[in-house]
PDB file of N, CA and C in Angstrom:
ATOM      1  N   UNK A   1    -216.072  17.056 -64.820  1.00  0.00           N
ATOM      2  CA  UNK A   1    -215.715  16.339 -66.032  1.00  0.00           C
ATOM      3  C   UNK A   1    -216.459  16.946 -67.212  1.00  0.00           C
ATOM      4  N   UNK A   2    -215.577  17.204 -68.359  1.00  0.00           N
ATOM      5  CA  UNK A   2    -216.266  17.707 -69.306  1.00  0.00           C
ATOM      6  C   UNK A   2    -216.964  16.676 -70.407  1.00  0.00           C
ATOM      7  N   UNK A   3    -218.084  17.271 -70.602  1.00  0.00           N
ATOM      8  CA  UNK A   3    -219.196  16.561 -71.947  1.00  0.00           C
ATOM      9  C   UNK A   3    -218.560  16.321 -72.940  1.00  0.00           C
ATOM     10  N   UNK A   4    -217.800  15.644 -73.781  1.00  0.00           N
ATOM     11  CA  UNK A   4    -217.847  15.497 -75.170  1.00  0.00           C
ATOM     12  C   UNK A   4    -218.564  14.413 -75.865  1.00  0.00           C
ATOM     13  N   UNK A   5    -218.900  14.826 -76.946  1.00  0.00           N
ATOM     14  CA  UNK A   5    -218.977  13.569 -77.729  1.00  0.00           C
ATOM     15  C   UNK A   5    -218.411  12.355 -78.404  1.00  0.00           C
ATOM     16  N   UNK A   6    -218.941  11.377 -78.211  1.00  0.00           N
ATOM     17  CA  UNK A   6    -217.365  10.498 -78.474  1.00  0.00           C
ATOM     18  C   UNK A   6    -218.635   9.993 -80.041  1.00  0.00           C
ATOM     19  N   UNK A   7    -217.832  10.075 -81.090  1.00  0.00           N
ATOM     20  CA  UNK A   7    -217.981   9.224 -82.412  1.00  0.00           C
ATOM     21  C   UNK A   7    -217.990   7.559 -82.531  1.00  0.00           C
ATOM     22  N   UNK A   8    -219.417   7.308 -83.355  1.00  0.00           N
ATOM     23  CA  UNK A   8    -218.677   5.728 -83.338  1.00  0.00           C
ATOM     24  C   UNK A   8    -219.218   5.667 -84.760  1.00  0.00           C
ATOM     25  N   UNK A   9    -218.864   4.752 -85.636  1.00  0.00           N
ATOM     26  CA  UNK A   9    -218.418   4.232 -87.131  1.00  0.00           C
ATOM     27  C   UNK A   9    -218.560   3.290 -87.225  1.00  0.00           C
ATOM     28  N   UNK A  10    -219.866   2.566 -87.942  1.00  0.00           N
ATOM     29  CA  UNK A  10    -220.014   1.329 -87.849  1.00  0.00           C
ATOM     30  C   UNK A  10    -219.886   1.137 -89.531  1.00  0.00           C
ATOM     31  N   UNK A  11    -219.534  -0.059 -89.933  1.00  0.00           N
ATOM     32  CA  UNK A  11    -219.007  -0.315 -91.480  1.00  0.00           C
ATOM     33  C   UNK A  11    -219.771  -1.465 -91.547  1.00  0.00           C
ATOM     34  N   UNK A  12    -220.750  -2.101 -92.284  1.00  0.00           N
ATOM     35  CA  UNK A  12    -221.502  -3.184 -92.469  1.00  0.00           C
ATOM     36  C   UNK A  12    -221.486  -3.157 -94.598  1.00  0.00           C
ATOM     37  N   UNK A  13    -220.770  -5.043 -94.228  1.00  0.00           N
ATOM     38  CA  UNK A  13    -220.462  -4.799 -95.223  1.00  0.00           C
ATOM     39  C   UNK A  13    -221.551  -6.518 -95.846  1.00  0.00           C
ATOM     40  N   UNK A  14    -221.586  -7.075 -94.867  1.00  0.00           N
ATOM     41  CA  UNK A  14    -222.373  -8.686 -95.270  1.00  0.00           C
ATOM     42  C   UNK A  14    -223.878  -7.952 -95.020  1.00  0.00           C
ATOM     43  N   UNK A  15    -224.462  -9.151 -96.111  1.00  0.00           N
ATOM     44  CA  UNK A  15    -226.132  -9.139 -96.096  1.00  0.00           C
ATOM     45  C   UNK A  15    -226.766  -8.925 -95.055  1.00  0.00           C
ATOM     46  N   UNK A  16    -228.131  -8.774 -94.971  1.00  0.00           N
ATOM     47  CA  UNK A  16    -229.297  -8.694 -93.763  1.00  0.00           C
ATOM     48  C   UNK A  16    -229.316  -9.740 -93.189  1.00  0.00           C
ATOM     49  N   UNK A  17    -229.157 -10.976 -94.011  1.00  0.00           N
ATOM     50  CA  UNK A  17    -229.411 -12.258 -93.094  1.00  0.00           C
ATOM     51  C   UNK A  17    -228.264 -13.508 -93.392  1.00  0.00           C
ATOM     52  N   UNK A  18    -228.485 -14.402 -92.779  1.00  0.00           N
ATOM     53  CA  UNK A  18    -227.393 -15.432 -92.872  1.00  0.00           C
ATOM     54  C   UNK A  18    -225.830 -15.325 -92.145  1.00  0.00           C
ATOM     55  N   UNK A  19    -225.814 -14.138 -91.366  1.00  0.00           N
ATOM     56  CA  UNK A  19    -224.816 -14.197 -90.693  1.00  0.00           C
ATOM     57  C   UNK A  19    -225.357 -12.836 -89.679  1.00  0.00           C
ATOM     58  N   UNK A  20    -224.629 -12.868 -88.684  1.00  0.00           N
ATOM     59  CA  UNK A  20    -225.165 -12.324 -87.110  1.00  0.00           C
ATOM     60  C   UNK A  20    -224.735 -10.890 -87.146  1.00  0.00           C
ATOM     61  N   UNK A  21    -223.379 -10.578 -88.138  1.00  0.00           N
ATOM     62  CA  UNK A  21    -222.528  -9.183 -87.992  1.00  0.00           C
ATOM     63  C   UNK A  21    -223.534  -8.073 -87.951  1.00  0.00           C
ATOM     64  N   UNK A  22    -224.076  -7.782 -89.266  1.00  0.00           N
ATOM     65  CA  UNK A  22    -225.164  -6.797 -89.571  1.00  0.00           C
ATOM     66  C   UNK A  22    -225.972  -6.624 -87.981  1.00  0.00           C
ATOM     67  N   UNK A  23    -226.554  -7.817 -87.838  1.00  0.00           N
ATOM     68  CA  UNK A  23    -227.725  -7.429 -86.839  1.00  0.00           C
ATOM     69  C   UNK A  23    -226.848  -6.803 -85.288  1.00  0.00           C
ATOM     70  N   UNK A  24    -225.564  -7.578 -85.233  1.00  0.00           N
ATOM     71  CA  UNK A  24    -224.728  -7.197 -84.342  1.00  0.00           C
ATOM     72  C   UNK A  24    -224.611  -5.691 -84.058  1.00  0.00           C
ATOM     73  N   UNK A  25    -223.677  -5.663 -85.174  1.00  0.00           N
ATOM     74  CA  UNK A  25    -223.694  -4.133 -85.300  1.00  0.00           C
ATOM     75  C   UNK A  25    -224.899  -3.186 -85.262  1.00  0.00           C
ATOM     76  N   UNK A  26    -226.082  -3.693 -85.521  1.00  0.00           N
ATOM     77  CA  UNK A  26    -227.172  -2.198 -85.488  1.00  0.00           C
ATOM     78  C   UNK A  26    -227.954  -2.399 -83.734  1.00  0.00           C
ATOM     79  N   UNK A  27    -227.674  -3.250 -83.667  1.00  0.00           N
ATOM     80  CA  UNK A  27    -227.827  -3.665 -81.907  1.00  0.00           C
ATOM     81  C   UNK A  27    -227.139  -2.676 -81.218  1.00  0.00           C
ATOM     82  N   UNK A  28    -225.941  -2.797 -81.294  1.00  0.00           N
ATOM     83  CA  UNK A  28    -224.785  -1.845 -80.891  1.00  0.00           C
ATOM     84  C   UNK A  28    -225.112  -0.607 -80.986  1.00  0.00           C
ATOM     85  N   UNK A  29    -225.335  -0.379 -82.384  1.00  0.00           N
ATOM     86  CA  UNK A  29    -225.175   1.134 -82.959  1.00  0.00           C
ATOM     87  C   UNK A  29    -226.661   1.680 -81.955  1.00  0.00           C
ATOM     88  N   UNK A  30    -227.797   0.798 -82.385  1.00  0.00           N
ATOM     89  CA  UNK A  30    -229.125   1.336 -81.798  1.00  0.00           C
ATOM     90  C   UNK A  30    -229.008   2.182 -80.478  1.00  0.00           C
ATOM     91  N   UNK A  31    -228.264   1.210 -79.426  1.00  0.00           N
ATOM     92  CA  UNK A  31    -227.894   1.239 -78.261  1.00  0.00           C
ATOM     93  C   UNK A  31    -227.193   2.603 -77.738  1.00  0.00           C
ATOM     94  N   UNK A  32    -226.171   3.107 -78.569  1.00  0.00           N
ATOM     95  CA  UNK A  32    -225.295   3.899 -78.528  1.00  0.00           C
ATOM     96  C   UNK A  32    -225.994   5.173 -78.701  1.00  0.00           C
ATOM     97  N   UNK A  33    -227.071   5.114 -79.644  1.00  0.00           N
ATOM     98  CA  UNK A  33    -227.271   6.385 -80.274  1.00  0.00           C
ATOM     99  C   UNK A  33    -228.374   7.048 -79.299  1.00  0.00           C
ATOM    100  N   UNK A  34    -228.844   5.920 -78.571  1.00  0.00           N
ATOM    101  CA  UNK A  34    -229.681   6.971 -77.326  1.00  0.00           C
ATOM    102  C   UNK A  34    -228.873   7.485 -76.814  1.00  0.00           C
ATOM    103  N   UNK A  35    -227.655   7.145 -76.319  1.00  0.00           N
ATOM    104  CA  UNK A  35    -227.130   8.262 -75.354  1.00  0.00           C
ATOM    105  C   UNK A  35    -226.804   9.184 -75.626  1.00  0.00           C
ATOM    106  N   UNK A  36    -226.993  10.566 -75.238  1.00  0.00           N
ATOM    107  CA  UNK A  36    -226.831  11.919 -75.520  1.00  0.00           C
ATOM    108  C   UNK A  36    -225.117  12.600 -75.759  1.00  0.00           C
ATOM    109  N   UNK A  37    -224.218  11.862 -75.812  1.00  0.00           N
ATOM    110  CA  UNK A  37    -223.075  12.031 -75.570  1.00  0.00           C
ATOM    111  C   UNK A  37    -222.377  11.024 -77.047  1.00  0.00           C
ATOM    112  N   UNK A  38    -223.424  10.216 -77.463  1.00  0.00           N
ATOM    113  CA  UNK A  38    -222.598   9.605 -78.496  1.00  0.00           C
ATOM    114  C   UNK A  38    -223.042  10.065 -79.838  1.00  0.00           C
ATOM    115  N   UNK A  39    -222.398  10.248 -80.837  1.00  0.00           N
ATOM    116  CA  UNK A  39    -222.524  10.188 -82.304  1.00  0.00           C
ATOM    117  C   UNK A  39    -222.250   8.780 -83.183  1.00  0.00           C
ATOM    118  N   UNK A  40    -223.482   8.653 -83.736  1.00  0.00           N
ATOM    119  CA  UNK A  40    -223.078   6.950 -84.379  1.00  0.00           C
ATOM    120  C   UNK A  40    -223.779   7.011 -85.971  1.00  0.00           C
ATOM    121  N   UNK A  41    -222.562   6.790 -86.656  1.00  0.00           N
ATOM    122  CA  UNK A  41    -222.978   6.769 -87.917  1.00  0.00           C
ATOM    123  C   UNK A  41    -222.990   5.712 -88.616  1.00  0.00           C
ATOM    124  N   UNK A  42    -223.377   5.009 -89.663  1.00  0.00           N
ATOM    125  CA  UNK A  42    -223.084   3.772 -89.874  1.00  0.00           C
ATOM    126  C   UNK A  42    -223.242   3.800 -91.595  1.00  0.00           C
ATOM    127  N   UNK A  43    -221.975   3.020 -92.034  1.00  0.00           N
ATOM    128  CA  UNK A  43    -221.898   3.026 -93.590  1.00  0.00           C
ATOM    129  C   UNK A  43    -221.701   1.933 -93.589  1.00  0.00           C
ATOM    130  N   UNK A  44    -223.032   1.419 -95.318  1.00  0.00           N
ATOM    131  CA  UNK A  44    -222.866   0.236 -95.698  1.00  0.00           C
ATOM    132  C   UNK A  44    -222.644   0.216 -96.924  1.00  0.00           C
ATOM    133  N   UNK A  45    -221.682  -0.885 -97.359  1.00  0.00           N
ATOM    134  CA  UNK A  45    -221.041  -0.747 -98.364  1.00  0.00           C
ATOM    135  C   UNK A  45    -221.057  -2.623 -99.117  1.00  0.00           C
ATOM    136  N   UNK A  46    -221.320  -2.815-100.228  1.00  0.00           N
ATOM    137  CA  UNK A  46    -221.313  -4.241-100.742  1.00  0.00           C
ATOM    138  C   UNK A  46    -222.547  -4.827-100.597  1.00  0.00           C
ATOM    139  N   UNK A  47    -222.760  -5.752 -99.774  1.00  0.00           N
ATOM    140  CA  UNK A  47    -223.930  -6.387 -99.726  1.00  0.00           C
ATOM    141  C   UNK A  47    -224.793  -6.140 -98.609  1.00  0.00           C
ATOM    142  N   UNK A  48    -224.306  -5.339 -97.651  1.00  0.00           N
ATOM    143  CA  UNK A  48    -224.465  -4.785 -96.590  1.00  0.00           C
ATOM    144  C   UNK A  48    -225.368  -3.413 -96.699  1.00  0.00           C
ATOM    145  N   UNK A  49    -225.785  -3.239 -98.059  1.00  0.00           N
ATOM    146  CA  UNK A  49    -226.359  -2.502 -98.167  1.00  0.00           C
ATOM    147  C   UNK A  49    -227.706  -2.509 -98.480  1.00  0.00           C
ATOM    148  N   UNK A  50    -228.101  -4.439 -98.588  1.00  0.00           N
ATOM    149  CA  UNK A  50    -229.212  -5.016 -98.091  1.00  0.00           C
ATOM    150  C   UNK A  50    -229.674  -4.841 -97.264  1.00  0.00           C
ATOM    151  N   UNK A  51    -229.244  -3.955 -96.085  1.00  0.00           N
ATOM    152  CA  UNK A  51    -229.591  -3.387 -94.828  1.00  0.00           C
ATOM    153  C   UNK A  51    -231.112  -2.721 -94.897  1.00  0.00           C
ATOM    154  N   UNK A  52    -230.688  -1.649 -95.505  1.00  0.00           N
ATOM    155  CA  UNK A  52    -231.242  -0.836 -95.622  1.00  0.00           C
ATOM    156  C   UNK A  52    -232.600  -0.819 -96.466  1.00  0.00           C
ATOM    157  N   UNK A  53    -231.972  -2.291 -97.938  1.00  0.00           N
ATOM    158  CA  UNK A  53    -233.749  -1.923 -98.394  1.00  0.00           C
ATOM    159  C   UNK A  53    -235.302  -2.259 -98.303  1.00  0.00           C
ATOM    160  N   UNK A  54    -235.848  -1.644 -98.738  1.00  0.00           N
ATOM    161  CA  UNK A  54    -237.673  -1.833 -97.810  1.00  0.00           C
ATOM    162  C   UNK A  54    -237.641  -2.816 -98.921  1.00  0.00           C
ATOM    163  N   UNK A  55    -239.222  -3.452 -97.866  1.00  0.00           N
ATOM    164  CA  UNK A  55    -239.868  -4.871 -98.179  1.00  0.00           C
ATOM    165  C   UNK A  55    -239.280  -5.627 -98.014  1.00  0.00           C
ATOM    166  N   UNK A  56    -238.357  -5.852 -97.164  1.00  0.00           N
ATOM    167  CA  UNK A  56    -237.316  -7.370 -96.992  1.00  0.00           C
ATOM    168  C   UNK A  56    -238.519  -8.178 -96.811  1.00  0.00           C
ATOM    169  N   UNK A  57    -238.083  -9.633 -96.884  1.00  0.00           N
ATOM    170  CA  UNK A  57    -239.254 -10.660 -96.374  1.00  0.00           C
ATOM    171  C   UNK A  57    -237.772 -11.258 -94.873  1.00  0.00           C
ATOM    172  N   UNK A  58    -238.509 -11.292 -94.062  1.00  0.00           N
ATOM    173  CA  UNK A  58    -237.790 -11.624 -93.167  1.00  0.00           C
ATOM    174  C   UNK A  58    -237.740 -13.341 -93.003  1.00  0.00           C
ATOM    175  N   UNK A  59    -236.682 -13.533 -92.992  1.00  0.00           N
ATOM    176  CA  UNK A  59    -236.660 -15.430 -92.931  1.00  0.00           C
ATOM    177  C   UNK A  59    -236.930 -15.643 -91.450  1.00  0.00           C
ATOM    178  N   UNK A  60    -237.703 -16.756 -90.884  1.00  0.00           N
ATOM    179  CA  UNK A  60    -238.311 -17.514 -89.781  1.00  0.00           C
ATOM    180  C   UNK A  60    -237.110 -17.302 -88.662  1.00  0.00           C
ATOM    181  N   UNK A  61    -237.111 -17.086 -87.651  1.00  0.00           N
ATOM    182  CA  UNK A  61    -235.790 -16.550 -87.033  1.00  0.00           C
ATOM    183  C   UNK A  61    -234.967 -15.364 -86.676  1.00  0.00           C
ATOM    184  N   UNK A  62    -235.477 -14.748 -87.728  1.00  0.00           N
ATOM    185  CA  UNK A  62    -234.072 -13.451 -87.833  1.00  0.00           C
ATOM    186  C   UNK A  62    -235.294 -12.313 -87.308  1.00  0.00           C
ATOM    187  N   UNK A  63    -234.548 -11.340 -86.872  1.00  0.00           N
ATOM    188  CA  UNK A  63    -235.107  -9.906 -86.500  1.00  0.00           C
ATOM    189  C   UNK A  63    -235.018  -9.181 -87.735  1.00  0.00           C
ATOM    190  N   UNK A  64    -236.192  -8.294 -88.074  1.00  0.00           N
ATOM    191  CA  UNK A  64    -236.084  -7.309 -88.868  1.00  0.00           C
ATOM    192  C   UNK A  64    -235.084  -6.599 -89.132  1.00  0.00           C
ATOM    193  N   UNK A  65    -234.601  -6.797 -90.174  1.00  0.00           N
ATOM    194  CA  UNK A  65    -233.272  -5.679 -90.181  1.00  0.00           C
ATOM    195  C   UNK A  65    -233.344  -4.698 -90.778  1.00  0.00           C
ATOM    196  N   UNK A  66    -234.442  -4.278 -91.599  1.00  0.00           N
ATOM    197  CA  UNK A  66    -234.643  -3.470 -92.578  1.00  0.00           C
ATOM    198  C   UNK A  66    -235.621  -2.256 -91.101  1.00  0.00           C
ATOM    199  N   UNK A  67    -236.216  -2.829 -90.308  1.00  0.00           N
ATOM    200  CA  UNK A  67    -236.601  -2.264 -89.072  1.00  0.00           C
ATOM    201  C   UNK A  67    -235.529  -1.411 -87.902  1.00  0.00           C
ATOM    202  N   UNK A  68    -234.871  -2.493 -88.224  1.00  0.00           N
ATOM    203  CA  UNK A  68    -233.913  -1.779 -87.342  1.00  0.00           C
ATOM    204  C   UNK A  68    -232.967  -0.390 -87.834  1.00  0.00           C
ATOM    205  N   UNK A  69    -232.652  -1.472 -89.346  1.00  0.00           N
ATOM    206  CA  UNK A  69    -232.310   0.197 -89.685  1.00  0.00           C
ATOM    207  C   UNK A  69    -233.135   1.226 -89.861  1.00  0.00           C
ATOM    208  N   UNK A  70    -234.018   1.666 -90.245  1.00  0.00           N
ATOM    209  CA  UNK A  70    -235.525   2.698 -90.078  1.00  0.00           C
ATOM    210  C   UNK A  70    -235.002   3.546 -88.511  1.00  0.00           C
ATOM    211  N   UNK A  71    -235.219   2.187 -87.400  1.00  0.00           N
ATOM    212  CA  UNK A  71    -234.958   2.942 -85.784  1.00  0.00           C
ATOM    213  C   UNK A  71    -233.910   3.989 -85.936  1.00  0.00           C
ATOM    214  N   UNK A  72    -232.610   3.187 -86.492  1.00  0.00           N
ATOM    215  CA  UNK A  72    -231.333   3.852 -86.104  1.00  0.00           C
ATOM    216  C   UNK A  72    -231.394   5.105 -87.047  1.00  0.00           C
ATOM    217  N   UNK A  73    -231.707   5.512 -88.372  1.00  0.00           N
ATOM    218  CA  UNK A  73    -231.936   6.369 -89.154  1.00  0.00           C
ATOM    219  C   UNK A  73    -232.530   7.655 -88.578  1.00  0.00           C
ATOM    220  N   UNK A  74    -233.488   7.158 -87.534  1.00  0.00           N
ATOM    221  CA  UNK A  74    -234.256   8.432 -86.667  1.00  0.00           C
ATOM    222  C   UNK A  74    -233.512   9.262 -86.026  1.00  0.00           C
ATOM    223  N   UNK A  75    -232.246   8.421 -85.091  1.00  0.00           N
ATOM    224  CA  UNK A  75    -231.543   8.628 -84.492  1.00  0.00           C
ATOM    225  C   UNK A  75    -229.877   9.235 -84.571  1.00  0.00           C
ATOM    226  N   UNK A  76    -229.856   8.378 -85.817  1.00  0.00           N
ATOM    227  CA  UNK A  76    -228.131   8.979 -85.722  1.00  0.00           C
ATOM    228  C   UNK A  76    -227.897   8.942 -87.512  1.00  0.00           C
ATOM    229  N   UNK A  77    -227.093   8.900 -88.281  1.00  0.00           N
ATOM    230  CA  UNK A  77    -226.724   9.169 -89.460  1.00  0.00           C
ATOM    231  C   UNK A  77    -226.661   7.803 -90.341  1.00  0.00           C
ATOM    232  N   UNK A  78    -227.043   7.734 -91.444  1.00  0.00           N
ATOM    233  CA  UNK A  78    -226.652   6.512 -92.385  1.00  0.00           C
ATOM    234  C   UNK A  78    -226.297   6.857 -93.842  1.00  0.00           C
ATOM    235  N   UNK A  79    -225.406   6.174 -94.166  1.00  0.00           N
ATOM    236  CA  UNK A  79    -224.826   6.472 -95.662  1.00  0.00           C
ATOM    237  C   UNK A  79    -224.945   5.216 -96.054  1.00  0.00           C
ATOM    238  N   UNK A  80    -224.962   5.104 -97.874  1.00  0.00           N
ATOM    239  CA  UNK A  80    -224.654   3.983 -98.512  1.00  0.00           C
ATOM    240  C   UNK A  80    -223.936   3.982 -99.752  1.00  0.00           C
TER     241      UNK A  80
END
């Protein structure tokens, strides 16, 4: 069986917090981008681009998201 790479495209378009999508998606994406066989890029666009900026204060509950994106940045591609 041959190696390719399979592409994945993640589009985050809601805030860091107050709804699950964002964190969903970089869960996913995180996940993906260890494996040696996947390419995962992820563009945020609108408010979703709260993702990405430093010093979030994280509300009581929620996972770092501004962390997570940092991880995935190491790993695979990000645009905004």
């Amino acid at each position: 069986m041959e190696n390719s790479t399979k592409s994945y495209l993640f589009i985050i378009n809601n805030g860091p917090y107050g709804d699950e999508r964002p964190y969903n998606a970089l869960r996913l994406a995180m996940n993906l981008a260890k494996r040696p066989e996947a390419s995962v890029r992820v563009f945020m666009t609108g408010d979703g681009v709260g993702c990405a900026l430093g010093g979030q204060k994280t509300p009581n509950g929620y996972y770092n998201v501004e962390r997570m994106m940092a991880s995935l940045a190491r790993r695979g591609e990000a645009a905004t």
